[in-house]
N, C-alpha and C. Protein backbone atom coordinates (compact mmCIF):
# COMPACT_ATOMS: atom_id res chain seq x y z
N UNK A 1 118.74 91.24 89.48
CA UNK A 1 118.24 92.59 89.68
C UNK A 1 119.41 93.47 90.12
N UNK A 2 119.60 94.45 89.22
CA UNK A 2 120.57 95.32 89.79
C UNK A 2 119.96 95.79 90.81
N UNK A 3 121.65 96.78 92.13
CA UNK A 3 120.91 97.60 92.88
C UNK A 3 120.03 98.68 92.51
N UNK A 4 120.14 99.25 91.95
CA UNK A 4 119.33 100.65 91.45
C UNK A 4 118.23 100.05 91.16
N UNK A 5 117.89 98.86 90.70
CA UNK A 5 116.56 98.73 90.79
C UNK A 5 115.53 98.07 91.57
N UNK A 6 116.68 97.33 92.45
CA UNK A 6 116.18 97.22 94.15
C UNK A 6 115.67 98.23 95.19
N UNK A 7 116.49 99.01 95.03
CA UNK A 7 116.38 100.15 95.54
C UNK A 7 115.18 101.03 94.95
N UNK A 8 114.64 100.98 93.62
CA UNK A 8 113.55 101.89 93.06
C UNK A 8 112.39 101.25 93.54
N UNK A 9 112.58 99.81 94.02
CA UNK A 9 111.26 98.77 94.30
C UNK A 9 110.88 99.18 95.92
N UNK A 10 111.97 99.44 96.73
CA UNK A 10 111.62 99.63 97.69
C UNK A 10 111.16 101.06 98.25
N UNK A 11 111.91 102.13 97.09
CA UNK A 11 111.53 103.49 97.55
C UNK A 11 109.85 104.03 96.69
N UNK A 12 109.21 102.90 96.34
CA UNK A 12 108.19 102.98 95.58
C UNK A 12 107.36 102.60 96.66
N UNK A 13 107.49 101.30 97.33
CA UNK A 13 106.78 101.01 98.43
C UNK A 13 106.58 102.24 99.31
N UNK A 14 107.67 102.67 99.97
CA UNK A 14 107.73 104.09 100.76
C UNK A 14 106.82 105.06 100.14
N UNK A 15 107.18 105.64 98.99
CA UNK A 15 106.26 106.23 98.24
C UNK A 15 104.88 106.31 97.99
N UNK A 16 104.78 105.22 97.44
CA UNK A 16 103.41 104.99 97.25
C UNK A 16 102.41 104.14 98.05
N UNK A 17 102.71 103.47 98.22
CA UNK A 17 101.83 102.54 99.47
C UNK A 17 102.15 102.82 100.40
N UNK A 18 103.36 103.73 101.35
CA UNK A 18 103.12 103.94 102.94
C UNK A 18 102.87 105.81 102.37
N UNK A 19 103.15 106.72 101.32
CA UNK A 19 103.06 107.40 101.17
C UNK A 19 101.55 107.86 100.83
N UNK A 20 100.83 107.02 100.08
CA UNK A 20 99.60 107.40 99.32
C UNK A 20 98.35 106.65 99.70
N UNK A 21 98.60 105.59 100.23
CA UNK A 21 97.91 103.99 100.28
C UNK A 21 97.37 103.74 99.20
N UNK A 22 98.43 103.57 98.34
CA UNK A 22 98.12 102.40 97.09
C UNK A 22 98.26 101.59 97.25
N UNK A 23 96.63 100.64 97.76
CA UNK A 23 97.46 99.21 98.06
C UNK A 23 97.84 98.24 96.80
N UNK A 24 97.15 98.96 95.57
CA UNK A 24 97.33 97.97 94.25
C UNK A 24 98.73 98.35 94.16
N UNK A 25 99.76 98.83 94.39
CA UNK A 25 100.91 98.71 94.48
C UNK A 25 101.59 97.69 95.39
N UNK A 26 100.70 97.50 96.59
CA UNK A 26 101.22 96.93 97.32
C UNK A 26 101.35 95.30 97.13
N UNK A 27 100.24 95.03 96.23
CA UNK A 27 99.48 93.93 95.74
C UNK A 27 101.17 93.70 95.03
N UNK A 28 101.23 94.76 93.82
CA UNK A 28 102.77 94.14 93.01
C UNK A 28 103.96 94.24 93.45
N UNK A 29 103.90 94.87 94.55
CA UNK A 29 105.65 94.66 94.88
C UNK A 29 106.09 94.05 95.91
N UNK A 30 104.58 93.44 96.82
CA UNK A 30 104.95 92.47 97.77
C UNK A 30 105.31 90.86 97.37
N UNK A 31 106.02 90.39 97.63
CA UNK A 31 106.06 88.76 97.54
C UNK A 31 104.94 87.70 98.42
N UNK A 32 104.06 86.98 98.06
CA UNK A 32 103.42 86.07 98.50
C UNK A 32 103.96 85.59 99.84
N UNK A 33 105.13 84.99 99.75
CA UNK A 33 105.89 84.75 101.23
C UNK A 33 106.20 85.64 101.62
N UNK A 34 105.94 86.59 101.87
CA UNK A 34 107.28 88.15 102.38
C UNK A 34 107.13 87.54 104.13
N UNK A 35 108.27 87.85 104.51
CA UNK A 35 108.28 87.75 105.94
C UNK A 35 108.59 88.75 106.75
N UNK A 36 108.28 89.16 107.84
CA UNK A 36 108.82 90.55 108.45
C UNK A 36 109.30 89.79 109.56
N UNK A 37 110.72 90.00 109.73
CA UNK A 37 111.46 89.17 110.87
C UNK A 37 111.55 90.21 111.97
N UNK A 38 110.81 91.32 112.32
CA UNK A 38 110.80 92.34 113.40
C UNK A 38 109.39 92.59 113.62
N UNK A 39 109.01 91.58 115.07
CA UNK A 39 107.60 91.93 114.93
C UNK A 39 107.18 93.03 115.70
N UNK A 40 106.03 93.73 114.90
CA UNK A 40 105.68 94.82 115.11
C UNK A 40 104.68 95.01 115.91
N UNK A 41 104.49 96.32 116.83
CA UNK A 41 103.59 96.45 117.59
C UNK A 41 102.65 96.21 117.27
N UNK A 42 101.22 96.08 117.78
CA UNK A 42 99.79 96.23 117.46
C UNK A 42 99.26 94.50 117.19
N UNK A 43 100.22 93.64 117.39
CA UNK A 43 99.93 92.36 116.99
C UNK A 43 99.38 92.03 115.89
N UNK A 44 100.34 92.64 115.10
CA UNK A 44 100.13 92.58 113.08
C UNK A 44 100.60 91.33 113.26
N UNK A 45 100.22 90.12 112.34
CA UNK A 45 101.46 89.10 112.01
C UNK A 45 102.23 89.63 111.07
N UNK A 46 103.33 88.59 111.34
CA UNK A 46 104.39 88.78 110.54
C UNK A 46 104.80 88.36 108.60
N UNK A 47 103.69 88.42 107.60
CA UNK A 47 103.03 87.87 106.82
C UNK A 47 102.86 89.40 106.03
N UNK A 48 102.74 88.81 104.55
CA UNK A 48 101.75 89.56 103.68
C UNK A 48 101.07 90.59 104.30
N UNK A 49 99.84 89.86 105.00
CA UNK A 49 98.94 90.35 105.20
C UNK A 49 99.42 91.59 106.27
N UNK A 50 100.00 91.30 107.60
CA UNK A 50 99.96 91.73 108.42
C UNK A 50 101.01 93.03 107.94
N UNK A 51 101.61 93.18 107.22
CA UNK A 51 102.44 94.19 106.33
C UNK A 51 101.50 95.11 105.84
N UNK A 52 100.04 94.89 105.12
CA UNK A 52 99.27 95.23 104.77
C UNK A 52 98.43 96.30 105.91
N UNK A 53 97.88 95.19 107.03
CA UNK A 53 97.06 95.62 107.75
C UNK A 53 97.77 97.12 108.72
N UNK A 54 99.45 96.34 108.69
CA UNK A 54 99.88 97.63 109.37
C UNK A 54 100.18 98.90 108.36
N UNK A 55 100.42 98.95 107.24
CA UNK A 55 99.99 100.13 106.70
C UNK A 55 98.95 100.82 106.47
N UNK A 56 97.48 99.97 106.56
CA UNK A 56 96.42 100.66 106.68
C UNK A 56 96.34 101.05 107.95
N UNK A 57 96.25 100.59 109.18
CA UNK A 57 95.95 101.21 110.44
C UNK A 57 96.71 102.94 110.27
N UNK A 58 98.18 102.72 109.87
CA UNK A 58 99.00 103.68 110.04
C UNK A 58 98.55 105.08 109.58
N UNK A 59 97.44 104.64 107.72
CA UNK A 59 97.00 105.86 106.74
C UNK A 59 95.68 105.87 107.46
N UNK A 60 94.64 104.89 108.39
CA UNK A 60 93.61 105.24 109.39
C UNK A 60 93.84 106.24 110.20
N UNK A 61 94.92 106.11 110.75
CA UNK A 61 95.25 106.97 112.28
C UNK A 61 95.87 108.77 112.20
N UNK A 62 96.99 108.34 111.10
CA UNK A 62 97.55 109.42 110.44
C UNK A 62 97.60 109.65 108.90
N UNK A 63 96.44 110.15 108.76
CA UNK A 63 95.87 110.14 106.80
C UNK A 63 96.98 110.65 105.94
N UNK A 64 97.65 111.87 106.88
CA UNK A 64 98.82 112.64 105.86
C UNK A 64 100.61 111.84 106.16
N UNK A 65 100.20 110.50 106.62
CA UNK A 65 101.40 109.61 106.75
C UNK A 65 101.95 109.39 105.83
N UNK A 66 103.59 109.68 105.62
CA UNK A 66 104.53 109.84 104.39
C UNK A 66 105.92 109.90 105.34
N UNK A 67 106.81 109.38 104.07
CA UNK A 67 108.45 108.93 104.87
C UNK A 67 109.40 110.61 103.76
N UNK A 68 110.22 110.60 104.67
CA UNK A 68 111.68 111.51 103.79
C UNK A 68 112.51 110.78 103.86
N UNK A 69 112.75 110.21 103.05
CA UNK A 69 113.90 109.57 102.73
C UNK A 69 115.31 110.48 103.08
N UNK A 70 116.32 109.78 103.67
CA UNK A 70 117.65 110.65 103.82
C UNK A 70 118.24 109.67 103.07
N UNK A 71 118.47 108.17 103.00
CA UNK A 71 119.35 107.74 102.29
C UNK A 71 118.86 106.51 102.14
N UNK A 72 119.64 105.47 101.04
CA UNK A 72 119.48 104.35 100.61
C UNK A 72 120.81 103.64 100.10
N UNK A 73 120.94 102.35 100.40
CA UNK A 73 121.74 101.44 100.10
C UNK A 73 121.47 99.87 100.10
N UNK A 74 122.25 99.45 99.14
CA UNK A 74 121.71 98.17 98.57
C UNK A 74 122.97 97.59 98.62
N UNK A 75 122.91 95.96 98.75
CA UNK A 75 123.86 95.14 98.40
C UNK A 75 123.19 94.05 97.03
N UNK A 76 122.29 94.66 96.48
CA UNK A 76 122.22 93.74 95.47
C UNK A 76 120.30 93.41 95.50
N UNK A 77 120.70 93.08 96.98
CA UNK A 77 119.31 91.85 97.27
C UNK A 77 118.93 93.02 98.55
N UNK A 78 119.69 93.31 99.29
CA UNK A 78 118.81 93.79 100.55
C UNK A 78 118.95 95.16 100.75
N UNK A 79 118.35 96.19 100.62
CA UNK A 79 118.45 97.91 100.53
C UNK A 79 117.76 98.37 101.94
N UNK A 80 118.78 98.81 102.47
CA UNK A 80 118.85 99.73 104.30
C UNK A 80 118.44 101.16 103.66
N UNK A 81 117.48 101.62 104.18
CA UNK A 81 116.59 103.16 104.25
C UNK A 81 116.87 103.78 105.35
N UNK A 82 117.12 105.00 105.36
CA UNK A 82 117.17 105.45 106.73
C UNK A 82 116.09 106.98 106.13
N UNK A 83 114.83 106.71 107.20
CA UNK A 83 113.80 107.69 107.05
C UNK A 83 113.41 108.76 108.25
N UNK A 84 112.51 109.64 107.35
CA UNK A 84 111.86 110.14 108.72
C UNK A 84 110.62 110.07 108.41
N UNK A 85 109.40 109.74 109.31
CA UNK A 85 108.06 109.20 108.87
C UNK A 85 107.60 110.06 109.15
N UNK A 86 106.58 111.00 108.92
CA UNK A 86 105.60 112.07 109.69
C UNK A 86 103.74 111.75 109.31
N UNK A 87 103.44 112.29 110.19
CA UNK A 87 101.76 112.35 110.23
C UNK A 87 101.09 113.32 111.16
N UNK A 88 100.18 113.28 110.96
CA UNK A 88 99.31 113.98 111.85
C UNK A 88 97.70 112.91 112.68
N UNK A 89 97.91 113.23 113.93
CA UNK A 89 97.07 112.01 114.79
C UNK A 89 95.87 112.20 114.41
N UNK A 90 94.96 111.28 113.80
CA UNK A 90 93.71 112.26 113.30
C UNK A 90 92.75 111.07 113.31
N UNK A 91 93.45 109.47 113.81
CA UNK A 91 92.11 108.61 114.20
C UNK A 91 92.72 108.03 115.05
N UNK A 92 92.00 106.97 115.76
CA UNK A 92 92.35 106.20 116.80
C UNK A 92 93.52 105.20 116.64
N UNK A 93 94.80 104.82 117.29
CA UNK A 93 95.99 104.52 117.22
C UNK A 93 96.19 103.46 118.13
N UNK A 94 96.14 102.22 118.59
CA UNK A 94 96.42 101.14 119.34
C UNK A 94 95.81 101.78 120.74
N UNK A 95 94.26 101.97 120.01
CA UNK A 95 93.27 102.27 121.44
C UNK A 95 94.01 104.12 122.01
N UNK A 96 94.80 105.02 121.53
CA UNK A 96 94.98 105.85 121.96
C UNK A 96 93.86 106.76 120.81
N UNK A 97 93.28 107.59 121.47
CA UNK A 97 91.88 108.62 120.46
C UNK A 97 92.71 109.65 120.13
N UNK A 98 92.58 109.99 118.78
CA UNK A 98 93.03 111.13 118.48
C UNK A 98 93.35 112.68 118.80
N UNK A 99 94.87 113.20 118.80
CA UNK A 99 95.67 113.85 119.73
C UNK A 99 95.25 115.41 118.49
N UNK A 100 95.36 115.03 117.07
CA UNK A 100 95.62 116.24 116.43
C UNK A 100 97.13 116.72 116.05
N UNK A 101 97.74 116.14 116.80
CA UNK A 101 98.78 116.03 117.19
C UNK A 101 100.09 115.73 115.92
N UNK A 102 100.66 116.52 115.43
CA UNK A 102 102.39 116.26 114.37
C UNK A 102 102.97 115.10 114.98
N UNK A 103 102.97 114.12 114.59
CA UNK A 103 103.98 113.06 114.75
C UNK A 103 105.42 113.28 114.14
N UNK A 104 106.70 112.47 114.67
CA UNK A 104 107.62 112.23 113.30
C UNK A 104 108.70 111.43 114.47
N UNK A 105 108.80 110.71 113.19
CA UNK A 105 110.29 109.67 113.72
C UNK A 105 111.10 108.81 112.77
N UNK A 106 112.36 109.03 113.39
CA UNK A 106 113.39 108.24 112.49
C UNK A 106 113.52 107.03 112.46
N UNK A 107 113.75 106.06 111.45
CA UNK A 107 113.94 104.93 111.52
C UNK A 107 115.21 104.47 110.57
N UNK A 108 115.22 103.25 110.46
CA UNK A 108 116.25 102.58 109.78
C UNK A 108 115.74 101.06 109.40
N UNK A 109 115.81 100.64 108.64
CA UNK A 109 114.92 99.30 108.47
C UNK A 109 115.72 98.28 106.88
N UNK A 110 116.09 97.82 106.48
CA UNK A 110 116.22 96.37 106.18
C UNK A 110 114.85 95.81 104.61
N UNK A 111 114.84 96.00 103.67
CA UNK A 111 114.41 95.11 103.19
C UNK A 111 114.83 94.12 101.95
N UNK A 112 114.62 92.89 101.71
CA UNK A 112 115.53 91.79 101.04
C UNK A 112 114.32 92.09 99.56
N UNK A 113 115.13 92.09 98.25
CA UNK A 113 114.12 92.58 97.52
C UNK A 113 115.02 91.08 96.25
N UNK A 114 113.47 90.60 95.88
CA UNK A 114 114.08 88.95 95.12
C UNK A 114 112.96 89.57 93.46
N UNK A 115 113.72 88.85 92.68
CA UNK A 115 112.71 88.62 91.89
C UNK A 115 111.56 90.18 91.33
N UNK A 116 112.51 91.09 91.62
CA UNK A 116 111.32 92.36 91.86
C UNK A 116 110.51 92.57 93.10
N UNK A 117 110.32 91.53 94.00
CA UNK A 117 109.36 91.62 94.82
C UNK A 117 109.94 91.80 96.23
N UNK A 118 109.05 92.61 97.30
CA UNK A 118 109.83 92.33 98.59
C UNK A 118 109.59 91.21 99.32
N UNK A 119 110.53 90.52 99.80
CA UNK A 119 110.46 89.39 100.36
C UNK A 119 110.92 89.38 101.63
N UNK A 120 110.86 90.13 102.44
CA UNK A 120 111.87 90.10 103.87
C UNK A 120 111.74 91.40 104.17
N UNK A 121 111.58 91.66 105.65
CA UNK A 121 111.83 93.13 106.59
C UNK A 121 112.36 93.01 107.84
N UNK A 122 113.20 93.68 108.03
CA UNK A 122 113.84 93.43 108.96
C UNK A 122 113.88 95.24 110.08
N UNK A 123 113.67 95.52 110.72
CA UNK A 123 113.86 96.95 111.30
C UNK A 123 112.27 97.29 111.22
């Protein structure tokens, strides 16, 4: 897999499944084993699934949840994002009730992309 098309696999995820909640996207571009080696708040596992569950809580809590991409880089296999995520608080959030409230925050995150599929998260 070239980079450029590592990189289109992962900015599709961003896009469309943390952007839209397509999870039938999520269905094809996740890997069966995917592992997330940074575990995440809310006591998601670290699994498929729990990749899943934490993007739905995220489009539960904040419906208009979507990333801006500032940049992307790949070594082949693993493409570093550096985003800014925004939403608006509009359901209940790890037991906190809805604020109404503009969210936004920067991140940086790690994912290993095999075979077309994501297989690894790291950040």
């Amino acid at each position: 897999m070239s980079t450029e098309e590592a990189i289109a696999v992962v900015r599709r995820n961003t896009e469309e499944v943390q952007g839209k909640g397509n999870y039938e996207v999520f269905e094809e571009l996740f890997a069966k084993d995917f592992v997330d080696h940074t575990p995440q708040p809310g006591g998601f596992s670290a699994d498929r699934d729990g990749a899943r569950n934490l993007y739905k809580a995220l489009r539960t809590a904040f419906p208009d949840f979507h990333a801006e991409i500032h940049w992307q880089i790949s070594d082949g296999e693993r493409v570093t994002t550096f985003k800014t995520y925004h939403g608006t608080h509009l359901g209940e959030f790890w037991g906190i009730a809805p604020t109404g409230k503009k969210i936004q925050f920067e991140t940086v995150d790690v994912m290993r992309v095999r075979n077309g599929k994501i297989s690894d998260h790291w950040g």
